[in-house]
Protein backbone atom coordinates (compact mmCIF):
# COMPACT_ATOMS: atom_id res chain seq x y z
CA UNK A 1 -4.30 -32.22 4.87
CA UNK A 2 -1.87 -30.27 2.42
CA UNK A 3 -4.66 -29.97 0.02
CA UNK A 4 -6.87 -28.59 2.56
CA UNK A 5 -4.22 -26.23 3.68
CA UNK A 6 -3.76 -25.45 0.06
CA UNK A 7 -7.03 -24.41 -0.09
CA UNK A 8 -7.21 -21.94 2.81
CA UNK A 9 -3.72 -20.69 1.75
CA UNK A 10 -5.33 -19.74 -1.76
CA UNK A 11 -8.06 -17.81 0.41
CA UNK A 12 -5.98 -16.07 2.67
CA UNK A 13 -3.75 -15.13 -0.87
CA UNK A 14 -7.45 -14.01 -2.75
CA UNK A 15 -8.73 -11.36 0.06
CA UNK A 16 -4.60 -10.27 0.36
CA UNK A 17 -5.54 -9.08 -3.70
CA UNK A 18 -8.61 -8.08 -3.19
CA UNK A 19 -7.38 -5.58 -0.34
CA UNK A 20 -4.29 -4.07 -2.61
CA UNK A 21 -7.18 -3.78 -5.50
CA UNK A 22 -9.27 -1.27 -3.07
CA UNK A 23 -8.79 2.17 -3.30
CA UNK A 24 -7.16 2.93 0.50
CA UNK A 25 -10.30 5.65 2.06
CA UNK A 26 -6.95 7.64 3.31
CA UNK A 27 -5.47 8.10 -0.23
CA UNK A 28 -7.57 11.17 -1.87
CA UNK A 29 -4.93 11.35 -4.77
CA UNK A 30 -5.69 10.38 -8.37
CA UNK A 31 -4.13 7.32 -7.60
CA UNK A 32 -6.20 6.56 -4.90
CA UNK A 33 -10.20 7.83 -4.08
CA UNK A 34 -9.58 10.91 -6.25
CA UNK A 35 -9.98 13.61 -3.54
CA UNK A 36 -11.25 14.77 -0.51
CA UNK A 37 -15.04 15.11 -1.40
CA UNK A 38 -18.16 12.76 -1.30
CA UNK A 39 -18.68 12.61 -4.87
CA UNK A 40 -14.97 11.39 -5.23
CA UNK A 41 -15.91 7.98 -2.66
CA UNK A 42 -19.36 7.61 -4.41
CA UNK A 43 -17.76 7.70 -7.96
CA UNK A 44 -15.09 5.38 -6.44
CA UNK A 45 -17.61 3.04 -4.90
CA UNK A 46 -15.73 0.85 -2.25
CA UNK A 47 -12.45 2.02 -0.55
CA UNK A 48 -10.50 -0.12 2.21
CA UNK A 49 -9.20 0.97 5.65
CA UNK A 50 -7.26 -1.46 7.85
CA UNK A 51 -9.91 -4.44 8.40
CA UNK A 52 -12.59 -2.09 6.97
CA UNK A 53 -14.53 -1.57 3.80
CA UNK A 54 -16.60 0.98 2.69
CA UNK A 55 -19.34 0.87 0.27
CA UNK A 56 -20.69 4.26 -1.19
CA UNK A 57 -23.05 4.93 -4.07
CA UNK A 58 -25.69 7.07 -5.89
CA UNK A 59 -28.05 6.83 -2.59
CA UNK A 60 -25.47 7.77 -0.45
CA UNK A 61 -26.53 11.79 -0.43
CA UNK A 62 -29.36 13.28 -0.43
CA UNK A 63 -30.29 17.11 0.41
CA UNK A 64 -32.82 19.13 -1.29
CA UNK A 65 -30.54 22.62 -1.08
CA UNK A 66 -27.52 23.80 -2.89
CA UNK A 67 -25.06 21.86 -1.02
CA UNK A 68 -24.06 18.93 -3.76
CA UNK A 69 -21.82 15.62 -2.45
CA UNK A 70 -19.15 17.78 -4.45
CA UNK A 71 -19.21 20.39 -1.57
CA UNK A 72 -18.70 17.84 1.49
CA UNK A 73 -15.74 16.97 2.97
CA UNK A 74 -14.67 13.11 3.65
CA UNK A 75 -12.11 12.66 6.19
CA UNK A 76 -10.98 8.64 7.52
CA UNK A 77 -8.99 9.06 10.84
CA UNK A 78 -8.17 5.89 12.71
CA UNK A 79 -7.77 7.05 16.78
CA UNK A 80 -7.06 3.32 17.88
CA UNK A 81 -6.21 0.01 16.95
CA UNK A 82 -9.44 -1.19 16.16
CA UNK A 83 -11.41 2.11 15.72
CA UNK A 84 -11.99 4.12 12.24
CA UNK A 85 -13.62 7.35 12.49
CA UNK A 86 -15.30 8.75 9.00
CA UNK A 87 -16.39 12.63 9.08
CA UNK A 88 -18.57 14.42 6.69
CA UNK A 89 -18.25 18.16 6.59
CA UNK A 90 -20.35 20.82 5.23
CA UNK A 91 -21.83 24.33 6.16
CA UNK A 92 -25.62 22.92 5.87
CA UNK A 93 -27.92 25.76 7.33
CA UNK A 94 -31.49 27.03 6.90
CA UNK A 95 -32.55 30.34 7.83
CA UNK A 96 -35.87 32.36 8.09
CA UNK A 97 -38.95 29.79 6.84
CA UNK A 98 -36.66 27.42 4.78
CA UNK A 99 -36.65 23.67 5.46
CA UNK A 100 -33.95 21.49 4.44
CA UNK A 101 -33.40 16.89 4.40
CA UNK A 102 -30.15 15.76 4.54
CA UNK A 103 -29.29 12.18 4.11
CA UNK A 104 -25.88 10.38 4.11
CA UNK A 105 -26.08 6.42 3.50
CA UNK A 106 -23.48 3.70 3.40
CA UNK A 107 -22.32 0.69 4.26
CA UNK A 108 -18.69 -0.23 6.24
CA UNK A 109 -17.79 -4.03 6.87
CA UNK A 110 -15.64 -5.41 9.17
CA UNK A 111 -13.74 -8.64 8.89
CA UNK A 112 -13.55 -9.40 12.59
CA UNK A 113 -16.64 -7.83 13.43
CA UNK A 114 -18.36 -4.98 14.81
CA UNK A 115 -18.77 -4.28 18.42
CA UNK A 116 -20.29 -1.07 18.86
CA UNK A 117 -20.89 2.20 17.08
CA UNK A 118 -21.23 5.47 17.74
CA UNK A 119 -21.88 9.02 16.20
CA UNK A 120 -21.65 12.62 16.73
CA UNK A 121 -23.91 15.32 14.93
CA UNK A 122 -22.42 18.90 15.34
CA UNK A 123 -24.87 21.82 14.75
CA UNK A 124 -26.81 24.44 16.48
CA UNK A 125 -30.06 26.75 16.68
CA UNK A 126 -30.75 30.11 16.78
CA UNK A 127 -33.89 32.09 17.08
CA UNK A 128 -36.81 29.69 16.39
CA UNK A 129 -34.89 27.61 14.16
CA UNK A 130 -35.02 23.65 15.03
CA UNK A 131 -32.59 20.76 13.76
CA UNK A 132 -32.91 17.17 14.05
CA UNK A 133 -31.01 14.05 13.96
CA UNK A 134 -31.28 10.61 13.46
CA UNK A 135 -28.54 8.18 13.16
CA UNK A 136 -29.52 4.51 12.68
CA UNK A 137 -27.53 1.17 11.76
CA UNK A 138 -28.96 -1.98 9.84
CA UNK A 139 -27.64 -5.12 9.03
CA UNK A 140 -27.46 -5.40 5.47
CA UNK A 141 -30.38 -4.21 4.36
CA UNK A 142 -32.31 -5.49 6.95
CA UNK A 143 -32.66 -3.44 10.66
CA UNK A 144 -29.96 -4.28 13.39
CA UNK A 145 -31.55 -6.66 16.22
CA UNK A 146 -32.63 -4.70 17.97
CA UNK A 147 -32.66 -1.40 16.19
CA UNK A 148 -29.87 0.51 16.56
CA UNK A 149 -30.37 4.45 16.81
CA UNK A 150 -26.85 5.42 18.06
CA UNK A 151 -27.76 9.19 17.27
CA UNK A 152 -25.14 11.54 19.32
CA UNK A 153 -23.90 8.22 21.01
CA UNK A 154 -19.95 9.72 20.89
CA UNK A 155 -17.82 10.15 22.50
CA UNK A 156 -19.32 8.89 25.77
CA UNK A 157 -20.88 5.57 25.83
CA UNK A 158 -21.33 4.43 22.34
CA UNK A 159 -24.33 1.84 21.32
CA UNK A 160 -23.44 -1.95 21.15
CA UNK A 161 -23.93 -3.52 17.70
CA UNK A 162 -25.55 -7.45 17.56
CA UNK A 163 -23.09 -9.94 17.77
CA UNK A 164 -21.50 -10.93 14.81
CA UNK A 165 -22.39 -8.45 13.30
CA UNK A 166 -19.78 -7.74 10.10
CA UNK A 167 -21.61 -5.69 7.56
CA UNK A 168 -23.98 -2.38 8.36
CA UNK A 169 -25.63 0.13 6.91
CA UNK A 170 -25.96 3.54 8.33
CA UNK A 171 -28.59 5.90 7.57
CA UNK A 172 -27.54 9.86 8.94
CA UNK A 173 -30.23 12.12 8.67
CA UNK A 174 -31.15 15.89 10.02
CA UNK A 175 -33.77 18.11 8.94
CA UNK A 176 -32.69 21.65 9.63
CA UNK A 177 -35.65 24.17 9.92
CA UNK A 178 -35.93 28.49 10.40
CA UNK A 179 -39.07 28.48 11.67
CA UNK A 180 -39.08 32.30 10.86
CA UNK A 181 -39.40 35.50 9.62
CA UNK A 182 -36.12 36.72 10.31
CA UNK A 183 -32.16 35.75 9.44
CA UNK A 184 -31.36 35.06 13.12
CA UNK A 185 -33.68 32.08 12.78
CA UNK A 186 -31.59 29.06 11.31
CA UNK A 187 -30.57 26.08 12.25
CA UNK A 188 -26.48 24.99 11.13
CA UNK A 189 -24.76 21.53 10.58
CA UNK A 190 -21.00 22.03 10.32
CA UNK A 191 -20.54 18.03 10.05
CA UNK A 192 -21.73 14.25 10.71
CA UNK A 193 -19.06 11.49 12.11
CA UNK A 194 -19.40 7.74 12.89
CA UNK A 195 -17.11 5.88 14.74
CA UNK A 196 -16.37 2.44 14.11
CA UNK A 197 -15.07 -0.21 16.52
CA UNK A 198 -14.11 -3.84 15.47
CA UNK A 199 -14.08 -6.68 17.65
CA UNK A 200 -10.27 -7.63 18.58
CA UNK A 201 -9.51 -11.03 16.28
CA UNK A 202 -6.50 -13.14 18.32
CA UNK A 203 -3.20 -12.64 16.76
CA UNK A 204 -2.31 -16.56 17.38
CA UNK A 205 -4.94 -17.17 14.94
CA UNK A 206 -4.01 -15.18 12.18
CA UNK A 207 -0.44 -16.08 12.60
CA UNK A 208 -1.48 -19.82 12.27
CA UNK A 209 -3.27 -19.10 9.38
CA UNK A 210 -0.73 -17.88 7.62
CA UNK A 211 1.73 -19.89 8.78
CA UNK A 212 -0.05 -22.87 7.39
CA UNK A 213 -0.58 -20.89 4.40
CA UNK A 214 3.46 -20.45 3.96
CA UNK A 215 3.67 -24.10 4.84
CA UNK A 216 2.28 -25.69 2.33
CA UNK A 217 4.08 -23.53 -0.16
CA UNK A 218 7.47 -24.73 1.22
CA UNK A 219 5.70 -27.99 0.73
CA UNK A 220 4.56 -27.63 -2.72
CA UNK A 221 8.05 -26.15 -3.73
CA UNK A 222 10.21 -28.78 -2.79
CA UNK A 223 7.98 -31.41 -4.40
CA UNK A 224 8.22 -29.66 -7.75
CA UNK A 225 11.77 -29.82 -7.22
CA UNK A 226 12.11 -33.32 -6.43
CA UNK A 227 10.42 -34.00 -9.37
């Protein structure tokens, strides 16, 4: 039985070192992510947030106009206990007959769980210009089951993830068209955010487990010292 909680106590110890060996998404200084940009979480790779990790890399931007992951904006907010809202800011527009693909990929996983999802394009049209948007989650690499388009889901009612679902990977896109001959006809993105929400893990749990975990430690100590 010690051994066993010896075991699970060296677990609960590993992902405790793994966590303080993540770049926290909320720390954009050298130290941390390295600033507030895209390029800075791609060239950082994984970054923590409460019970969250995020996973960026070279695939996670894509846009065939002048706007580099250099020139968007990251911003991690966390608006409840078990929510984490990521942002991605920009001033993506097409005007008169130009035609632009934006994609932001990435994958967040969360130790208790997701339970639902939800996203919020912000943009608008003028003249004949068109945009559209597609956000869409998938397990892994593998689609959610069922498929999961939660585009423009938040705030409001925000689509329901599989259960047991921990890890996903989210696929924003918009193609923003002119449609024109003039400069009133554009289409404009000012920014993409996901919302995250993890499914509540019992306190009594996670206190046991640790308890145990300190347990056998007391245990272990006082053996060394009898001997």
């Amino acid at each position: 039985m010690v051994k066993r909680l010896g075991t699970i106590a060296g677990i609960v110890l590993a992902v405790s070192g793994m966590a303080r060996g993540t770049a926290l998404c909320t720390d954009q200084s050298a130290g941390g992510v390295g600033g507030n940009k895209l390029s800075n979480y791609i060239s950082t790779g994984v970054c923590s947030i409460g019970d969250y990790l995020f996973t960026f890399n070279g695939s996670s931007y894509s846009y065939d106009g002048a706007i580099t992951a250099a020139n968007v904006v990251v911003q991690f907010t966390t608006p409840t206990s078990n929510q984490v809202q990521v942002s991605f800011s920009a001033g993506w527009v097409a005007i008169v007959n130009q035609t632009f693909h934006l994609d932001i990929q990435y994958t967040v996983s969360a130790a208790g769980g997701l339970s639902a999802i939800g996203n919020t394009f912000n943009g608008s049209t003028n003249g004949a210009g068109t945009l559209a948007e597609d956000a869409v989650c998938g397990d892994g690499t593998h689609p959610c089951t069922p498929n999961v388009d939660f585009t423009n889901s938040y705030p409001g009612t925000v689509a329901v993830v599989p259960p047991t679902t921990s890890t996903v990977s989210i696929f924003n896109t918009a193609t923003l068209k002119g449609n024109g001959t003039q400069s009133s006809d554009l289409a404009h993105l000012s920014y993409v955010q996901d919302n995250f929400f993890e499914m509540q893990v019992p306190e009594p749990a996670t206190a046991l487990l640790l308890g145990g975990a300190l347990v056998v430690f007391g245990l272990r100590r006082k053996v060394n010292r009898a001997v």
